[in-house]
C-alpha atoms as a PDB file:
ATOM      1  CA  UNK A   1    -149.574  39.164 -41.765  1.00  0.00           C
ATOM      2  CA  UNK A   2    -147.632  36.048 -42.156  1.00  0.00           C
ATOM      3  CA  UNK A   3    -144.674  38.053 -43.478  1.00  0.00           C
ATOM      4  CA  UNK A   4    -144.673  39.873 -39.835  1.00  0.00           C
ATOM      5  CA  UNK A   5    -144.836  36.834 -38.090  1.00  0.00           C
ATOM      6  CA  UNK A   6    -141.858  35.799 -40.405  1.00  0.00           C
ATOM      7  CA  UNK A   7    -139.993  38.956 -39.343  1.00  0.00           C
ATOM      8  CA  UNK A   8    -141.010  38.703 -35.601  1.00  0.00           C
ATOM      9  CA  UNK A   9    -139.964  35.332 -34.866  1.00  0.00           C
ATOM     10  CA  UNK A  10    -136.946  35.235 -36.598  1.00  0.00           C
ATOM     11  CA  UNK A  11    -136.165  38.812 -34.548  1.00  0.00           C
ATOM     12  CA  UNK A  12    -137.345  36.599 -31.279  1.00  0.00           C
ATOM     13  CA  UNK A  13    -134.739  33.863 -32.356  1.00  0.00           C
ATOM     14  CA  UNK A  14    -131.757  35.870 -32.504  1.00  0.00           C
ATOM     15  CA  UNK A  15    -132.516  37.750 -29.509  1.00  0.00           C
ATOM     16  CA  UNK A  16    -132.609  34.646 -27.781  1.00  0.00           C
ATOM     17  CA  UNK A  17    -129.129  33.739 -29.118  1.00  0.00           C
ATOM     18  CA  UNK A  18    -127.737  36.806 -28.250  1.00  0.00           C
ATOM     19  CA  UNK A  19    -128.552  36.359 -24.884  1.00  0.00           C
ATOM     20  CA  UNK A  20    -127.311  32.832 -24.268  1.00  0.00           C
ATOM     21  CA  UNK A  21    -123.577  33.795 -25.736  1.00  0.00           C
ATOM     22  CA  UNK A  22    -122.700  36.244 -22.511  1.00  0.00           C
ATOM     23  CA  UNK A  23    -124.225  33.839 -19.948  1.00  0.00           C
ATOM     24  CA  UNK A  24    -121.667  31.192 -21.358  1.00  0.00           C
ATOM     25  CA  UNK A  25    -118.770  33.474 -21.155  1.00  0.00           C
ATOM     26  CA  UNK A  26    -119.648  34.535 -18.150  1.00  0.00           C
ATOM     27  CA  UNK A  27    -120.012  31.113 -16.977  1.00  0.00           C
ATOM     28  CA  UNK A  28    -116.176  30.127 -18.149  1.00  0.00           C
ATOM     29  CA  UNK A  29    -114.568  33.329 -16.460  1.00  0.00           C
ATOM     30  CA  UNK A  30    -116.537  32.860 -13.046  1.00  0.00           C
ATOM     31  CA  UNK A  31    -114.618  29.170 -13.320  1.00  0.00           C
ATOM     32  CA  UNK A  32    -111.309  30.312 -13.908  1.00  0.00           C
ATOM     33  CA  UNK A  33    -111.068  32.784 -11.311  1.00  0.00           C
ATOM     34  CA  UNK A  34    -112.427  30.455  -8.688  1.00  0.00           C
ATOM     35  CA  UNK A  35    -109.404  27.902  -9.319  1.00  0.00           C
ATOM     36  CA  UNK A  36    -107.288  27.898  -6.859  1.00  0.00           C
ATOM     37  CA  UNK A  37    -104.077  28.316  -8.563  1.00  0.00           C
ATOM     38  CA  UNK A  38    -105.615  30.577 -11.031  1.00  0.00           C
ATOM     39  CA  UNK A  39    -105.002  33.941  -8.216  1.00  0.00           C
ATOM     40  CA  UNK A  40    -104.899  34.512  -5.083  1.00  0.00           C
ATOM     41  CA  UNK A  41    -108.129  34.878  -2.776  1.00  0.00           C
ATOM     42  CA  UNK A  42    -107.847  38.229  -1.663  1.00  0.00           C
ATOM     43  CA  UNK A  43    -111.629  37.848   0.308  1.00  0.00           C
ATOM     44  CA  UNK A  44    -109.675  35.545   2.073  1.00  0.00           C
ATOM     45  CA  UNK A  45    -106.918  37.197   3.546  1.00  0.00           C
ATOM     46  CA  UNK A  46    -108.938  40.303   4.982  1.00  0.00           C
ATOM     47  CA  UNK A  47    -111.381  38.204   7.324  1.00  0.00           C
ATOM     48  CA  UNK A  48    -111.122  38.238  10.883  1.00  0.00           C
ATOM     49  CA  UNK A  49    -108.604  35.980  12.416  1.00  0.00           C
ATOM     50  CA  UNK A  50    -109.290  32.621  14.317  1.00  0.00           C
ATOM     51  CA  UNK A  51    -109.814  32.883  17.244  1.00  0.00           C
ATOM     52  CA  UNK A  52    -111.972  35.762  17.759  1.00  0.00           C
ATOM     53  CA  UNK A  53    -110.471  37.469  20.803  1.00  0.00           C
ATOM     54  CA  UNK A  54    -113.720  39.295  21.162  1.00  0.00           C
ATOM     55  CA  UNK A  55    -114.775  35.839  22.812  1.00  0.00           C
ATOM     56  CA  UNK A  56    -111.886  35.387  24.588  1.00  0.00           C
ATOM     57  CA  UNK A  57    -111.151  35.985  27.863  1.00  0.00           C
ATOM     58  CA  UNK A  58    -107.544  38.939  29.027  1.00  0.00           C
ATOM     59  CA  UNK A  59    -105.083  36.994  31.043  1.00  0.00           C
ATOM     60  CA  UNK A  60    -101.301  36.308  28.915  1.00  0.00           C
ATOM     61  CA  UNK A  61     -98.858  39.040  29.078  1.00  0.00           C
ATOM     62  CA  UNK A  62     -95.322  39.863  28.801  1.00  0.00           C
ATOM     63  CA  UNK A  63     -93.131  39.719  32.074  1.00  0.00           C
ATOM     64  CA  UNK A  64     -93.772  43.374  31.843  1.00  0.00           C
ATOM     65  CA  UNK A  65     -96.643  45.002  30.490  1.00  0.00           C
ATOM     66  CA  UNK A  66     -97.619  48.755  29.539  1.00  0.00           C
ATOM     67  CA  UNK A  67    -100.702  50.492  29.711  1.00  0.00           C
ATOM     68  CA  UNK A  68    -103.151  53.101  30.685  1.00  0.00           C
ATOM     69  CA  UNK A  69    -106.193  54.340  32.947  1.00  0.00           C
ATOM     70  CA  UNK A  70    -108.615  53.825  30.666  1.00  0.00           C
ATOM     71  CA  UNK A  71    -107.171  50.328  29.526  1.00  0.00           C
ATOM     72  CA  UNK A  72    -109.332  49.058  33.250  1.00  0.00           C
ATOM     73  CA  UNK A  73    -106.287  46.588  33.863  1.00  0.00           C
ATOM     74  CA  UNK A  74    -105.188  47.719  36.924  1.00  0.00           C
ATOM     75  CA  UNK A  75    -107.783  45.961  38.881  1.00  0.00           C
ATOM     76  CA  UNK A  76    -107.448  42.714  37.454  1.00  0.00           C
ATOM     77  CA  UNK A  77    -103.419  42.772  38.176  1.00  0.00           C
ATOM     78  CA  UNK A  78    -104.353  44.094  41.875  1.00  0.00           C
ATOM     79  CA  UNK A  79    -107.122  41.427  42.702  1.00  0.00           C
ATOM     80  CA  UNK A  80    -107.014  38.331  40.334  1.00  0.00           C
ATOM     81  CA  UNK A  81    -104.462  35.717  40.788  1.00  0.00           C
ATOM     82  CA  UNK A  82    -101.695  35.290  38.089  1.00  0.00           C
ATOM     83  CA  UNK A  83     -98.745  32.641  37.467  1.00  0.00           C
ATOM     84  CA  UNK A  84     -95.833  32.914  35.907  1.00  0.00           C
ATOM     85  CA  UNK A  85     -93.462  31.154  33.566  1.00  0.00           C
ATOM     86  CA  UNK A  86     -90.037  31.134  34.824  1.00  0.00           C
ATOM     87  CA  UNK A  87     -87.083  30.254  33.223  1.00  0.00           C
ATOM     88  CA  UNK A  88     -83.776  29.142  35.719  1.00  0.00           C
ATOM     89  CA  UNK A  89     -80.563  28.205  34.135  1.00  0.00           C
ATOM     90  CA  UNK A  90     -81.444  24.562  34.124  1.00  0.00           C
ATOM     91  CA  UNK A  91     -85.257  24.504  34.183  1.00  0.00           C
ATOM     92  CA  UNK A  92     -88.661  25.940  33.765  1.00  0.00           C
ATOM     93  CA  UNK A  93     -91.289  26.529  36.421  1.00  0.00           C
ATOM     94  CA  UNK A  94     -95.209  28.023  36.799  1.00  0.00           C
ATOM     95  CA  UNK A  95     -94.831  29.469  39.889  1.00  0.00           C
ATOM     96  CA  UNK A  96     -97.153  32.049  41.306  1.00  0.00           C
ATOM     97  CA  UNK A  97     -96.277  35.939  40.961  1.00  0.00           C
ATOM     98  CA  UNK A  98     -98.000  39.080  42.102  1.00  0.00           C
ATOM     99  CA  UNK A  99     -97.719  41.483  39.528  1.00  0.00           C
ATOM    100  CA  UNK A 100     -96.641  45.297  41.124  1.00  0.00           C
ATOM    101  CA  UNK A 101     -98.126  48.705  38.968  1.00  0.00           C
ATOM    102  CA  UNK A 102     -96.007  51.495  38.943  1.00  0.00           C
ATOM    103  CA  UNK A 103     -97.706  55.038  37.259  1.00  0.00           C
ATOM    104  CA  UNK A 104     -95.578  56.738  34.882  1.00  0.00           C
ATOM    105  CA  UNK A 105     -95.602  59.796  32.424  1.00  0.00           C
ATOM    106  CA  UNK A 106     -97.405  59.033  28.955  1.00  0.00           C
ATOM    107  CA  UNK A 107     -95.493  61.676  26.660  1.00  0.00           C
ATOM    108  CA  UNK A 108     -98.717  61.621  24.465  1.00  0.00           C
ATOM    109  CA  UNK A 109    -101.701  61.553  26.548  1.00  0.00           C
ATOM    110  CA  UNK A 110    -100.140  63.666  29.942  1.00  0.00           C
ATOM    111  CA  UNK A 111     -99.555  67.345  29.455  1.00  0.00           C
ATOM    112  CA  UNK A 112     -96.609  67.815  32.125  1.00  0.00           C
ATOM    113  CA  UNK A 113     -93.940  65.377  32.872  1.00  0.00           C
ATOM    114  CA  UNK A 114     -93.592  67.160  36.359  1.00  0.00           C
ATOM    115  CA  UNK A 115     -97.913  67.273  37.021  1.00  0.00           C
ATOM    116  CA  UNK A 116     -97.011  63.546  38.753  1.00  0.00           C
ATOM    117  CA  UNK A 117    -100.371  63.393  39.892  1.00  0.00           C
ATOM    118  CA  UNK A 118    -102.170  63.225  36.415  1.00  0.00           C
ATOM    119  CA  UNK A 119     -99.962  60.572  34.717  1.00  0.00           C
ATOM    120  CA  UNK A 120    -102.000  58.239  32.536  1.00  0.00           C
ATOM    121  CA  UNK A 121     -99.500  55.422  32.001  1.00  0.00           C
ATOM    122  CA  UNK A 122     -99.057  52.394  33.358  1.00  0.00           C
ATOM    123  CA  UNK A 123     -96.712  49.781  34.004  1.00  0.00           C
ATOM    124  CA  UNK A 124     -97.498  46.241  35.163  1.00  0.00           C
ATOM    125  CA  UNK A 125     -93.728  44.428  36.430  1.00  0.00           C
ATOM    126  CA  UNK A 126     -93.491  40.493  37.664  1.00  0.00           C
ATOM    127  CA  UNK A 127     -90.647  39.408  38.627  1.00  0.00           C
ATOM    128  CA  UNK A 128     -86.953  38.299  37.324  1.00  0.00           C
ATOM    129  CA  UNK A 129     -86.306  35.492  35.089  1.00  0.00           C
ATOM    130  CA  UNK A 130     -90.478  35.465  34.353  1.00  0.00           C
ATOM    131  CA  UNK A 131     -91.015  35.561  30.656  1.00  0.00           C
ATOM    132  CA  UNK A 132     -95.359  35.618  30.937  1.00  0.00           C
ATOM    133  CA  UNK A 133     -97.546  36.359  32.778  1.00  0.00           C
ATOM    134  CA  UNK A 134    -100.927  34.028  32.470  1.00  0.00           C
ATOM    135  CA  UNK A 135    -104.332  34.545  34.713  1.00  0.00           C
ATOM    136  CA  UNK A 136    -104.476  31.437  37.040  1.00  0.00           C
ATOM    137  CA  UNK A 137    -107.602  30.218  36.152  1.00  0.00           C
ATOM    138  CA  UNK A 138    -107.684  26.201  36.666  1.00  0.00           C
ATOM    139  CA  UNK A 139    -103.663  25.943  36.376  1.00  0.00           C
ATOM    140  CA  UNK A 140    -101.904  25.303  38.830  1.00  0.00           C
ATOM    141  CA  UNK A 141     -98.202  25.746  39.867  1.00  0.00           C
ATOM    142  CA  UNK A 142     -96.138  23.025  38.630  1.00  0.00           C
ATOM    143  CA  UNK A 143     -91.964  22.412  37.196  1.00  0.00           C
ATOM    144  CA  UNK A 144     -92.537  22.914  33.674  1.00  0.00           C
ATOM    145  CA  UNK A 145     -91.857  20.627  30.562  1.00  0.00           C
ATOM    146  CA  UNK A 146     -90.655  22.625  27.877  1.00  0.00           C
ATOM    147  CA  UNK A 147     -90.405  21.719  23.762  1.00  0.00           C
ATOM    148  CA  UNK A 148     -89.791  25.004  22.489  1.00  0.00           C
ATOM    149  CA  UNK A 149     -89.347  28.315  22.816  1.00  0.00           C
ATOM    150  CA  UNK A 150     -88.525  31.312  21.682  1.00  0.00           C
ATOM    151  CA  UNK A 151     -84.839  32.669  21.799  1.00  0.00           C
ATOM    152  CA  UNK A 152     -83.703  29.081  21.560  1.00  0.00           C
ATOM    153  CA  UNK A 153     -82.916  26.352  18.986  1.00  0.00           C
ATOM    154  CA  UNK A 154     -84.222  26.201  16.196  1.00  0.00           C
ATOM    155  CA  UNK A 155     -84.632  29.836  15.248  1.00  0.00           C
ATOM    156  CA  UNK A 156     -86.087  30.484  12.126  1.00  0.00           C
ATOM    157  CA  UNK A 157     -86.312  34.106  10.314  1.00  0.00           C
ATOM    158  CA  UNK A 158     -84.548  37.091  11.410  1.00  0.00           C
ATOM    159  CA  UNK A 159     -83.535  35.024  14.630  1.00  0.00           C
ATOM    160  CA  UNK A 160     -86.616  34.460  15.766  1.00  0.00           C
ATOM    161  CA  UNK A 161     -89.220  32.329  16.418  1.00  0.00           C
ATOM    162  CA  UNK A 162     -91.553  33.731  13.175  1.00  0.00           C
ATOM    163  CA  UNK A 163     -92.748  30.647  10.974  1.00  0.00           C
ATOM    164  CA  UNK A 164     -93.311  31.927   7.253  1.00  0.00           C
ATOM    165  CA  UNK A 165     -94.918  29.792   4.736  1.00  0.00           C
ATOM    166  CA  UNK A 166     -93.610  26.497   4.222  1.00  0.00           C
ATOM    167  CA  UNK A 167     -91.371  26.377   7.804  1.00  0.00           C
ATOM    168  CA  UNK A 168     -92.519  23.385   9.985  1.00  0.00           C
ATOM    169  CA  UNK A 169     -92.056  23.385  14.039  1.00  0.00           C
ATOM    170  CA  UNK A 170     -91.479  19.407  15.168  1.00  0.00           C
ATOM    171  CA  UNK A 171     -92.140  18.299  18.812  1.00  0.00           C
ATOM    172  CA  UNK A 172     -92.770  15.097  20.593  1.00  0.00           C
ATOM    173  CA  UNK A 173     -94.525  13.784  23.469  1.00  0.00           C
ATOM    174  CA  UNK A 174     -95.120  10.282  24.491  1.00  0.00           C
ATOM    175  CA  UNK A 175     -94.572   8.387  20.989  1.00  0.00           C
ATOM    176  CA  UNK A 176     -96.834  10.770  19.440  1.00  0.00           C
ATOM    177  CA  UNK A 177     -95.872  13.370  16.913  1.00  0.00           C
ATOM    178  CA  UNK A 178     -97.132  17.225  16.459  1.00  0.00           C
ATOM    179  CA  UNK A 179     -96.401  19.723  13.442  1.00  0.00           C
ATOM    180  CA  UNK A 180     -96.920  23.728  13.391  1.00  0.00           C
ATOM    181  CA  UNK A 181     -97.017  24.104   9.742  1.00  0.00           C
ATOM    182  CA  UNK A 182     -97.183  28.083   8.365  1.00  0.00           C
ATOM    183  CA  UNK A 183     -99.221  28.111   5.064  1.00  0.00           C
ATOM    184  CA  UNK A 184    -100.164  30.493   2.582  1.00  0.00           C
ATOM    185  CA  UNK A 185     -99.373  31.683  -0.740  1.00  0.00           C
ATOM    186  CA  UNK A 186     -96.774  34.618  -1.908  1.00  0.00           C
ATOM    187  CA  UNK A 187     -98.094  37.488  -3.456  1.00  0.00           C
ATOM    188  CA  UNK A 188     -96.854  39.771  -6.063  1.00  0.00           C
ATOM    189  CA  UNK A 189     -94.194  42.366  -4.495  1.00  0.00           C
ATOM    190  CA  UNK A 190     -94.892  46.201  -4.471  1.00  0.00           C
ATOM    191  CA  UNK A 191     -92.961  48.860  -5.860  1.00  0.00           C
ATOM    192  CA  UNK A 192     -91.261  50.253  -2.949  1.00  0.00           C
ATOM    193  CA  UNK A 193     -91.769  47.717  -0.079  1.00  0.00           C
ATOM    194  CA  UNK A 194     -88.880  45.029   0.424  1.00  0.00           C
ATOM    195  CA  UNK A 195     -90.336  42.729   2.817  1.00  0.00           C
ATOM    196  CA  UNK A 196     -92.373  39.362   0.726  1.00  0.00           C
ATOM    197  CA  UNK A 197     -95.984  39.708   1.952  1.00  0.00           C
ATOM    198  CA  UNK A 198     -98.255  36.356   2.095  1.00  0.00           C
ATOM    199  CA  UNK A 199    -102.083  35.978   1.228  1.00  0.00           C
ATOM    200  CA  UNK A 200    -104.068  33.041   3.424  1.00  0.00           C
ATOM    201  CA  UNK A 201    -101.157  32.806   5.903  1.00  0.00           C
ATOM    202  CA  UNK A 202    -101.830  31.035   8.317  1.00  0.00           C
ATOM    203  CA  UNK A 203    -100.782  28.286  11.147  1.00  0.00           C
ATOM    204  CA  UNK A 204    -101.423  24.921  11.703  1.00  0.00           C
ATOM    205  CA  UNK A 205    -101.020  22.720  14.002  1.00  0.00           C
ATOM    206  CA  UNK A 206    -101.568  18.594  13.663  1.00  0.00           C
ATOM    207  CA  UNK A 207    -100.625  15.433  15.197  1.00  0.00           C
ATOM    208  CA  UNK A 208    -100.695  11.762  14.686  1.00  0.00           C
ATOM    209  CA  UNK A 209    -102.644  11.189  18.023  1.00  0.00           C
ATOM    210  CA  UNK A 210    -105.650   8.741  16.892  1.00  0.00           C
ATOM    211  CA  UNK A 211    -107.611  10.469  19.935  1.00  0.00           C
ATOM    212  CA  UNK A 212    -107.335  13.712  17.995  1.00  0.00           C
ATOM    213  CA  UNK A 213    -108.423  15.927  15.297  1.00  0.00           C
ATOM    214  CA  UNK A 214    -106.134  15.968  13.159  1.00  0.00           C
ATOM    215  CA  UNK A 215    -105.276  19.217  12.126  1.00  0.00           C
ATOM    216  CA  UNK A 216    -106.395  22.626  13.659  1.00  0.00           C
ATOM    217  CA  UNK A 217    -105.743  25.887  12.268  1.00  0.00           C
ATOM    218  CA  UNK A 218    -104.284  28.410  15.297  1.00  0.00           C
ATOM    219  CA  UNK A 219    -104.171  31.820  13.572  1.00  0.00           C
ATOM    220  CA  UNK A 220    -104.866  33.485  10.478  1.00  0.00           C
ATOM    221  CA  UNK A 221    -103.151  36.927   9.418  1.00  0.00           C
ATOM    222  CA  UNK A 222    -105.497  39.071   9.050  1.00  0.00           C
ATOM    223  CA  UNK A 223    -104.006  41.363   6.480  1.00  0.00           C
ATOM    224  CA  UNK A 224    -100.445  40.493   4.496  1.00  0.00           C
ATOM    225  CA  UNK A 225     -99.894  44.314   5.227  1.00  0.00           C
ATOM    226  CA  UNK A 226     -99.472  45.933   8.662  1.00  0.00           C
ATOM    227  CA  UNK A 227     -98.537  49.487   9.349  1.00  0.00           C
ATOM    228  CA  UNK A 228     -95.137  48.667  10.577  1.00  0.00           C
ATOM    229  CA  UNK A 229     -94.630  46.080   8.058  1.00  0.00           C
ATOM    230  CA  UNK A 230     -95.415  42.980   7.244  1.00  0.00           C
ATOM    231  CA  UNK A 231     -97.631  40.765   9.291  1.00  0.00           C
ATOM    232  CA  UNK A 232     -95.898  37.855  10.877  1.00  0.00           C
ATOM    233  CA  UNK A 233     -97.117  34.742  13.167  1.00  0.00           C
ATOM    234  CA  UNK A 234     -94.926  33.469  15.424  1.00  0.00           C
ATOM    235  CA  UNK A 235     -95.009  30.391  18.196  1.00  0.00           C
ATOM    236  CA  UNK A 236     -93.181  31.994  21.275  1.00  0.00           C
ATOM    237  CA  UNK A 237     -93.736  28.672  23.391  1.00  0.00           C
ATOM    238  CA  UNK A 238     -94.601  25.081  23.146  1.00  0.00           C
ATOM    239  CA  UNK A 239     -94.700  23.058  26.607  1.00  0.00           C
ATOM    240  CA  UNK A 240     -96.970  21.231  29.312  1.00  0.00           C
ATOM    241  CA  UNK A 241     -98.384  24.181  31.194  1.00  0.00           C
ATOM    242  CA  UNK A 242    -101.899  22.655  32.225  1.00  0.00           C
ATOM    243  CA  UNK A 243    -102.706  18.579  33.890  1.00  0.00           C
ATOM    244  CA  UNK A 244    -102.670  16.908  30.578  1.00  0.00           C
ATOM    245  CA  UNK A 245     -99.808  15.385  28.491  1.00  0.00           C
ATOM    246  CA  UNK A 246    -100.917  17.309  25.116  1.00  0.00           C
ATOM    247  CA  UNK A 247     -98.695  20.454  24.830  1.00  0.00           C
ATOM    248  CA  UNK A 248    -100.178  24.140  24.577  1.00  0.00           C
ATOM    249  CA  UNK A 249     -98.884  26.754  22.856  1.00  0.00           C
ATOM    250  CA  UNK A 250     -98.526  30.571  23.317  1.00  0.00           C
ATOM    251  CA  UNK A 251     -99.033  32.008  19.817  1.00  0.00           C
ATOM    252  CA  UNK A 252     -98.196  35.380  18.424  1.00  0.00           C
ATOM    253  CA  UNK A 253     -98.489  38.080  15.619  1.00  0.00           C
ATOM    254  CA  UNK A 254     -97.571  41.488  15.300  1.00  0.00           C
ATOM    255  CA  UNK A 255    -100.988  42.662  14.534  1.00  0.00           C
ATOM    256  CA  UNK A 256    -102.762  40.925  17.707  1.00  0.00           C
ATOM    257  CA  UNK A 257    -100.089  40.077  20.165  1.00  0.00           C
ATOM    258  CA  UNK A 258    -100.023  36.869  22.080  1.00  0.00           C
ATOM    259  CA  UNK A 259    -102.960  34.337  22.596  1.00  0.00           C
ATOM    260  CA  UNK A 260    -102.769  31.026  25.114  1.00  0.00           C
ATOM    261  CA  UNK A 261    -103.871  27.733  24.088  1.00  0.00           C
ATOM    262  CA  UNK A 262    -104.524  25.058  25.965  1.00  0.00           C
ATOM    263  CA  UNK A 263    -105.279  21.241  25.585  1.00  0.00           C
ATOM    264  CA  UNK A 264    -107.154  20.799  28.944  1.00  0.00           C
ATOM    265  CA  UNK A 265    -109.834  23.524  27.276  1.00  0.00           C
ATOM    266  CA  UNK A 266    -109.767  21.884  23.792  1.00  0.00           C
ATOM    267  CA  UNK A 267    -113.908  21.426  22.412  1.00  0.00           C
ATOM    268  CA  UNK A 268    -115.104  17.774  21.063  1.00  0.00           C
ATOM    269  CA  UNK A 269    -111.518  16.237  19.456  1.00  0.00           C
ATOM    270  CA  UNK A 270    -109.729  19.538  18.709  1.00  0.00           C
ATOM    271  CA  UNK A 271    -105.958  19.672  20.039  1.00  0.00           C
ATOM    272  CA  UNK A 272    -105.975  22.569  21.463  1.00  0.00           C
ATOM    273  CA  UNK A 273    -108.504  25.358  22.134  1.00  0.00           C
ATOM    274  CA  UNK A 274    -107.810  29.382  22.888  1.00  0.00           C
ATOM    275  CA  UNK A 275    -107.961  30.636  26.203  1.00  0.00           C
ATOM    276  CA  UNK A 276    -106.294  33.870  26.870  1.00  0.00           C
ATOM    277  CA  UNK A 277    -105.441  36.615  25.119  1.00  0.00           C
ATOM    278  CA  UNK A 278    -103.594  39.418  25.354  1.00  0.00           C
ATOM    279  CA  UNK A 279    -105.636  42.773  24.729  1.00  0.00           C
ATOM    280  CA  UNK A 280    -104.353  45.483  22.924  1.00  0.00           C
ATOM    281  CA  UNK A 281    -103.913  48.476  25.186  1.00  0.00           C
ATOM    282  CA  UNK A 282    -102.888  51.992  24.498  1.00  0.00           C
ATOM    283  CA  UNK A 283     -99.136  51.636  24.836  1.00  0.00           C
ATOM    284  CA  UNK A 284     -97.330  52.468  21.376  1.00  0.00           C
END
């Protein structure tokens, strides 16, 4: 008897042992990997952007906009009332602007070109020398003070107004001092696929203002990989479009267009807060 109780708990002892090695090693790897210059957080990069458009509100477009019946913007062009930025030779304005709809052939939803009376498409036109098209809301028509914008100085990649990783956009108002910073980290390059792609890229923006937050993120990609390449963020315009003296922004990717931020609508301390979008619609 004593022998099997010999036998049984030294059997118990190494069991234990055995056990406690993994958990150890386990320990140590789940450590590494969570360092953040061990890899790249791929969770990371596929969550949903900031802001949620889902809680946003339609109202920024292009000058000219395309879409279709079942796309329910037609109304809202018609009926709501809409400003415009406008760009002169020598200055910018937000001037009202009534946007006109025009029905044309959709070469992948209409059957006949000729059947005139079935067409599906839609196009929404402003008017010359108007770059967007916002929903009025509280704004109100004003000369405009512009820092930046895109298709001027400084451009950045390609010519345009796309901020990758590690490019900083400067502007000042009043004595005080605001940065859009693009973050994020490279990742390894594919076989096959030219373009650098980015995990956690994202942009921020941040001030010196003491009545501020300091630093607010605008936009996350939501995937380094888009079907027509590469996702890229891009700030399209920086300038004093509502009451205050704190600039907004108009903000852009190629995966989910252009979004409207305003300081008058900014929560608590934050800089700036989304206010428009614009929705994705079933033009290609």
């Amino acid at each position: 008897m004593k022998s099997f109780l010999i036998i049984y708990a030294l059997a118990l002892l190494l069991s234990c042992s055995n056990d406690s090695t993994p958990s150890k090693k386990l320990q140590k790897a789940t450590n590494q990997a969570t360092r953040p210059d061990f890899k790249v957080d791929y969770n990371k990069m596929f969550r949903p952007n900031y802001p949620n458009t889902e809680y946003l509100q339609p109202g920024i477009y292009k000058s000219e906009a395309y879409f279709r019946d079942e796309d329910e913007l037609e109304q809202d062009f018609l009926n709501d009332s809409w400003l415009g930025i406008f760009k002169t030779k020598q200055n910018w304005f937000l001037l009202p602007v009534k946007p006109q709809i025009e029905t044309v052939f959709d070469g992948i939803i209409d059957d006949a070109e000729a059947d005139t009376a079935n067409w599906s498409g839609k196009i929404m036109h402003s008017a010359k020398n108007c770059r967007y098209v916002l929903r009025k809301g509280r704004l109100q028509p004003k000369q405009l003070k512009v820092l930046y914008a895109d298709r001027t100085s400084p451009t950045f990649h390609d010519e345009k107004s796309v901020l990758l990783p590690g490019d900083t956009l400067k502007y000042e108002v009043n004595g005080l001092h605001y940065w859009i910073i693009a973050k994020g980290q490279k990742l390894p390059k594919q076989e096959g696929l030219d373009d650098q792609r980015f995990g956690q890229y994202a942009l921020y923006l941040e001030t010196d203002d003491p009545k501020q937050e300091q630093k607010v993120q605008l936009l996350r990609s939501v995937d380094p990989s888009y079907e027509y390449g590469p996702n890229r963020l891009e700030c399209l315009f920086v300038g004093l479009i509502d009451a205050d003296a704190i600039p907004d922004l108009i903000i852009s990717s190629n995966f989910d267009g252009r979004i409207l931020y305003l300081s008058g609508e900014a929560k608590e301390q934050r800089i700036v807060e989304p206010v428009f979008y614009e929705p994705m619609t079933g033009g290609c």
